[in-house]
C-alpha atoms as a PDB file:
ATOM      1  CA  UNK A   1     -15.273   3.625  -6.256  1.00  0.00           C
ATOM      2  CA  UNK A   2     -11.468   1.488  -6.395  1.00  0.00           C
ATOM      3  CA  UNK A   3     -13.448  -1.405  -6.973  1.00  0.00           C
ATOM      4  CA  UNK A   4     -15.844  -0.217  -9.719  1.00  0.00           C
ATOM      5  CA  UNK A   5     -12.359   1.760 -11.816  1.00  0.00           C
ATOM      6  CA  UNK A   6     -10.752  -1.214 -11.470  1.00  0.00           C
ATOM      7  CA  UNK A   7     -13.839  -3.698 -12.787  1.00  0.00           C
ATOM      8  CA  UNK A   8     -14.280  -1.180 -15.371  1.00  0.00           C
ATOM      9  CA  UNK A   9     -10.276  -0.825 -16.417  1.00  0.00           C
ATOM     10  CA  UNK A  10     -10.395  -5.318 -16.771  1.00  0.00           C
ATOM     11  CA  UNK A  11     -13.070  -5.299 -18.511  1.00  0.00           C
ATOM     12  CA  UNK A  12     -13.146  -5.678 -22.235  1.00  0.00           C
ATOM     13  CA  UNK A  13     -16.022  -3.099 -23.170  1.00  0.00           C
ATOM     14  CA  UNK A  14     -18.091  -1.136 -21.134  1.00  0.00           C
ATOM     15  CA  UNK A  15     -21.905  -0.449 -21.900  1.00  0.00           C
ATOM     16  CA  UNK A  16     -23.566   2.714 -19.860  1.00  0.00           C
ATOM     17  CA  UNK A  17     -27.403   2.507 -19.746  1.00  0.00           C
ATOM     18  CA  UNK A  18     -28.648   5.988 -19.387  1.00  0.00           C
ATOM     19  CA  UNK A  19     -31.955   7.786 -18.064  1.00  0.00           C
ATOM     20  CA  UNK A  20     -32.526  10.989 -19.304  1.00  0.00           C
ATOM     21  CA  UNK A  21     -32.772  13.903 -16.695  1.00  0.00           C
ATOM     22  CA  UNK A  22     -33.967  17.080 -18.260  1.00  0.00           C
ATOM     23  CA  UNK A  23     -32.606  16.525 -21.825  1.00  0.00           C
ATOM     24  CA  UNK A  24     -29.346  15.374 -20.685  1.00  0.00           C
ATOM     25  CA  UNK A  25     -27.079  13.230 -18.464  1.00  0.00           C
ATOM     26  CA  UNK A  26     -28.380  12.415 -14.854  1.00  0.00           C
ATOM     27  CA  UNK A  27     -26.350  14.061 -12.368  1.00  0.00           C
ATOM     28  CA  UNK A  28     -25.046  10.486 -10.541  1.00  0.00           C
ATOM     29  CA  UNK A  29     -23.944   8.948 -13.223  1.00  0.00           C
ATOM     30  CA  UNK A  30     -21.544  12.168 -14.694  1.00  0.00           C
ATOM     31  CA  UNK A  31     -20.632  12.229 -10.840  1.00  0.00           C
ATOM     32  CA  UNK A  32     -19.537   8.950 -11.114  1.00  0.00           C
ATOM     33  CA  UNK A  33     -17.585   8.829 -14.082  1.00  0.00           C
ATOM     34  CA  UNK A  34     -15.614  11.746 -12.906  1.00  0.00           C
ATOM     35  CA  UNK A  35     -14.590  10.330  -9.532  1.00  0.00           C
ATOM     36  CA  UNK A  36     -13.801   7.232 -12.010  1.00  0.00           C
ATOM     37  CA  UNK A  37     -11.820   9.541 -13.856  1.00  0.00           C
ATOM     38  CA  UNK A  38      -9.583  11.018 -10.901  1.00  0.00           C
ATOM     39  CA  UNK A  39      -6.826  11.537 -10.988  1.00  0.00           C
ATOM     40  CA  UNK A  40      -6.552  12.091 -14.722  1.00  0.00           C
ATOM     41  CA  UNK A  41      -3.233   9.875 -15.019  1.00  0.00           C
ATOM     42  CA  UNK A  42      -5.935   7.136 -14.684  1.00  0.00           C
ATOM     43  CA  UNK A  43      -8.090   8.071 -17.419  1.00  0.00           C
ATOM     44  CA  UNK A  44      -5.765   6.100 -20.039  1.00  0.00           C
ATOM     45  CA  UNK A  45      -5.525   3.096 -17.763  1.00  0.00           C
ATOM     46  CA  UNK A  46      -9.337   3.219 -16.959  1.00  0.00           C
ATOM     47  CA  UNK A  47     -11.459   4.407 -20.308  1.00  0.00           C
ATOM     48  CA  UNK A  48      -8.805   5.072 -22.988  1.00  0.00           C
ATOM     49  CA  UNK A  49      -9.345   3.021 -25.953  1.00  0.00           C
ATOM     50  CA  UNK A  50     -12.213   0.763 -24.538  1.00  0.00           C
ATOM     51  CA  UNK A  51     -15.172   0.215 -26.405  1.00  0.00           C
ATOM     52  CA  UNK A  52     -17.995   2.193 -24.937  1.00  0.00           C
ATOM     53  CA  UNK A  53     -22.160   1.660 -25.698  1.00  0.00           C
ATOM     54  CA  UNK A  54     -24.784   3.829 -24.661  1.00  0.00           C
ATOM     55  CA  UNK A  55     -28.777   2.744 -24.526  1.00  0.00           C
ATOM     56  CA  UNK A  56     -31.297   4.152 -22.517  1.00  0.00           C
ATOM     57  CA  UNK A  57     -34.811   3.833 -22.190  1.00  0.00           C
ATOM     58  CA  UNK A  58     -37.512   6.587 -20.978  1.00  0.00           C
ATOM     59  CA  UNK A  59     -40.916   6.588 -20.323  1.00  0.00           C
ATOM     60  CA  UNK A  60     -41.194   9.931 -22.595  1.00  0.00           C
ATOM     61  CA  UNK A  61     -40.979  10.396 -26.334  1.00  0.00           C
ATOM     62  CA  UNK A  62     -37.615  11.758 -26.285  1.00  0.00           C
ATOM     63  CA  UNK A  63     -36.092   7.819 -26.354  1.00  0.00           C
ATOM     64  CA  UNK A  64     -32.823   9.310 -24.559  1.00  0.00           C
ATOM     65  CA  UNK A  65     -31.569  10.681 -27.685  1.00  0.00           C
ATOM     66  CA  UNK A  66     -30.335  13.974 -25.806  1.00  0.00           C
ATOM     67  CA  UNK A  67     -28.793  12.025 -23.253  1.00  0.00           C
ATOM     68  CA  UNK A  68     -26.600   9.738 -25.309  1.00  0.00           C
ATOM     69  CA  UNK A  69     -25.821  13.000 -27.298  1.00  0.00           C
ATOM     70  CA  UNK A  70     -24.478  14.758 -23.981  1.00  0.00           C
ATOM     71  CA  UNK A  71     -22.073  11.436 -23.423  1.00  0.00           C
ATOM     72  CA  UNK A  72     -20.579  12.048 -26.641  1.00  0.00           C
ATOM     73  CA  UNK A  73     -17.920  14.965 -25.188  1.00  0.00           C
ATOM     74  CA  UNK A  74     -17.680  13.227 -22.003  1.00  0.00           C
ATOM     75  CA  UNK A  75     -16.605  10.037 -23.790  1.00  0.00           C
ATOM     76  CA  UNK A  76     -14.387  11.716 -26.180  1.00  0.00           C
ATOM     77  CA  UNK A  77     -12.419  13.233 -23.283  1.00  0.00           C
ATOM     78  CA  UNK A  78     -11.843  10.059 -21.797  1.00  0.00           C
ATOM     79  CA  UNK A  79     -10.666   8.792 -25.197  1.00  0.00           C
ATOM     80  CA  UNK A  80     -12.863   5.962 -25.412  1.00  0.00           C
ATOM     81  CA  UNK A  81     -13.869   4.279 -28.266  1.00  0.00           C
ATOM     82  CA  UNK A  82     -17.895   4.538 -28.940  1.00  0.00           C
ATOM     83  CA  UNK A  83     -20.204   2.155 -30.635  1.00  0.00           C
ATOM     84  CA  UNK A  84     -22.334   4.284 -33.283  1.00  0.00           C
ATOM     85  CA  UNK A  85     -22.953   0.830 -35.890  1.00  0.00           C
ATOM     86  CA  UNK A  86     -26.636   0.426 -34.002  1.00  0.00           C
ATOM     87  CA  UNK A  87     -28.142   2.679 -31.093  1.00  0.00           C
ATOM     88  CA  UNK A  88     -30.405   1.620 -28.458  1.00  0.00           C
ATOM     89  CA  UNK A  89     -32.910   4.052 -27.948  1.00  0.00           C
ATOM     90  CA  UNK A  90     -36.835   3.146 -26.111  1.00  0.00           C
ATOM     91  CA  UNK A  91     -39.368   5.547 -25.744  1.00  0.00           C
ATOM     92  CA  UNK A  92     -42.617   5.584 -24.004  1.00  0.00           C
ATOM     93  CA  UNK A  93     -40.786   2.452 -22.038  1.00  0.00           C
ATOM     94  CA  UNK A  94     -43.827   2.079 -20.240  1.00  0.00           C
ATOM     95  CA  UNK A  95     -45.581   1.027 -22.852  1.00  0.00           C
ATOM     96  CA  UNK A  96     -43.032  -2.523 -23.511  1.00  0.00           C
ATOM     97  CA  UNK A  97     -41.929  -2.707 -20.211  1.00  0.00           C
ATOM     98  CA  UNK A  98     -44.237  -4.884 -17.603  1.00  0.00           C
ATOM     99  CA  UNK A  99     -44.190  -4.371 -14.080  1.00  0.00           C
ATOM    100  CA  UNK A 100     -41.261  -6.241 -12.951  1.00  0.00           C
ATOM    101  CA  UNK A 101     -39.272  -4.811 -15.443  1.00  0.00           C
ATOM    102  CA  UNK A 102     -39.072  -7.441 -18.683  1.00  0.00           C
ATOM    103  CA  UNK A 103     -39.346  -6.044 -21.702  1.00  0.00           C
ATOM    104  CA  UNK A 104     -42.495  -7.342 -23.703  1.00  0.00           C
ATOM    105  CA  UNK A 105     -42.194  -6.135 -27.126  1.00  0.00           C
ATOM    106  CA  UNK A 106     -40.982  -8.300 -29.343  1.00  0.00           C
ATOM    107  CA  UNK A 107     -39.498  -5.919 -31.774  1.00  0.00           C
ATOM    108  CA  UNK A 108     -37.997  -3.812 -28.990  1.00  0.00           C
ATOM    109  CA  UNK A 109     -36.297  -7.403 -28.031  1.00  0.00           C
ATOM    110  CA  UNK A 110     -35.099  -7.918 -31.627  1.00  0.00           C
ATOM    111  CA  UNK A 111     -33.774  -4.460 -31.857  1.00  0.00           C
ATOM    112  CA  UNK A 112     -32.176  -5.144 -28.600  1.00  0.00           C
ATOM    113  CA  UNK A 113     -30.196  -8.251 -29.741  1.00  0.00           C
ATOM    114  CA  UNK A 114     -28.795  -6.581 -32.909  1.00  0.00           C
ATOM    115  CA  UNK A 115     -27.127  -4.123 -30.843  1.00  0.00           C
ATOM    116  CA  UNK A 116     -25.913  -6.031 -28.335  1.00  0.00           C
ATOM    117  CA  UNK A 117     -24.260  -8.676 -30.679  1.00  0.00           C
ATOM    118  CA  UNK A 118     -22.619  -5.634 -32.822  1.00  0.00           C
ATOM    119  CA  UNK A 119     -21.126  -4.079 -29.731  1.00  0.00           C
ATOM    120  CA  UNK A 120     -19.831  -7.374 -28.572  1.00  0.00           C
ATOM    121  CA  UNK A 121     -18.133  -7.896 -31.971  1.00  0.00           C
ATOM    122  CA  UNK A 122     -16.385  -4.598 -31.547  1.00  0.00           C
ATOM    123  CA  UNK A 123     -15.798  -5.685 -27.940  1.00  0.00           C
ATOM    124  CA  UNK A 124     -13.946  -8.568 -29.170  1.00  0.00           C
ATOM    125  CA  UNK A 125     -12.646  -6.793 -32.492  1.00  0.00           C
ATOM    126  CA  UNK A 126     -10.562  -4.732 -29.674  1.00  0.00           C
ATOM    127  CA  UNK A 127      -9.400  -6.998 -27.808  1.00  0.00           C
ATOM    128  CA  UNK A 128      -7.857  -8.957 -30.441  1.00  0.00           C
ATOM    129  CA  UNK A 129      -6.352  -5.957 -32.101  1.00  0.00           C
ATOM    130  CA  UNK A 130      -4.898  -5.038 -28.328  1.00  0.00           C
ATOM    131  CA  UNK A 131      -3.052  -9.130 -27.984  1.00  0.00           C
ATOM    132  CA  UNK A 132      -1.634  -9.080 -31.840  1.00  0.00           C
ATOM    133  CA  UNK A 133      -0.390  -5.862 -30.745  1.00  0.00           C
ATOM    134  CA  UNK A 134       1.071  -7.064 -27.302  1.00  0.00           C
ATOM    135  CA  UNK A 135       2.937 -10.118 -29.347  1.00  0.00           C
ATOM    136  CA  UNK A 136       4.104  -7.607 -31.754  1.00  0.00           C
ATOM    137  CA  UNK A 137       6.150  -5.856 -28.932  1.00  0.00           C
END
């Protein structure tokens, strides 16, 4: 778990793809972001301010959309800063999904690479804001 806080506190964004488990988050991956988040003097150091992204695909019709909903407090509390310009949502994944795993539709794909390149943008938006702000010291 040192390795993955630390990966996660050098990195410049951090994007969370979520199952949904019963209209919510799946148990191992809250479980992980609160052992992540121990002891709390490392929450600042670890998630604060860093630009966060949720997607999620399910092979239901739900599309994750409780999931992502139930990050919401649990990213608040860590005082990270979510993406909400484009969401990332598949349902009925089996359907655009092929056996191995690529993704087939090309809409889905499209979709896809709009969110990606907005939450990168932010990404980056950040981490200029964070040097000026550095030099400014």
């Amino acid at each position: 778990m040192r390795i993955l806080k630390e990966q996660i506190a050098s990195a410049d964004a951090l994007l969370i793809a979520t199952p949904e488990y019963n209209h919510s988050i799946p148990g191992v991956a809250k479980n992980a972001i609160d052992w992540l988040s121990r002891p709390p003097s490392d929450i600042p150091r670890v998630f604060g301010g860093r630009p966060v992204a949720l997607m999620g695909a399910t092979p239901g019709r739900g599309a994750t959309a409780l999931s992502q909903a139930a990050w919401l407090p649990v990213l608040r509390a860590l005082a990270t800063r979510p993406y909400f310009e484009r969401s990332m949502m598949i349902a009925e994944a089996g359907k655009i999904f092929d056996a191995e795993g690529a993704l087939t539709d090309e809409a889905t794909r499209e979709r896809l690479k709009k969110f990606l390149a907005g939450f990168v943008q932010m990404a980056r938006e950040r981490k200029r804001q964070k040097a000026e702000g550095r030099r400014q010291k």
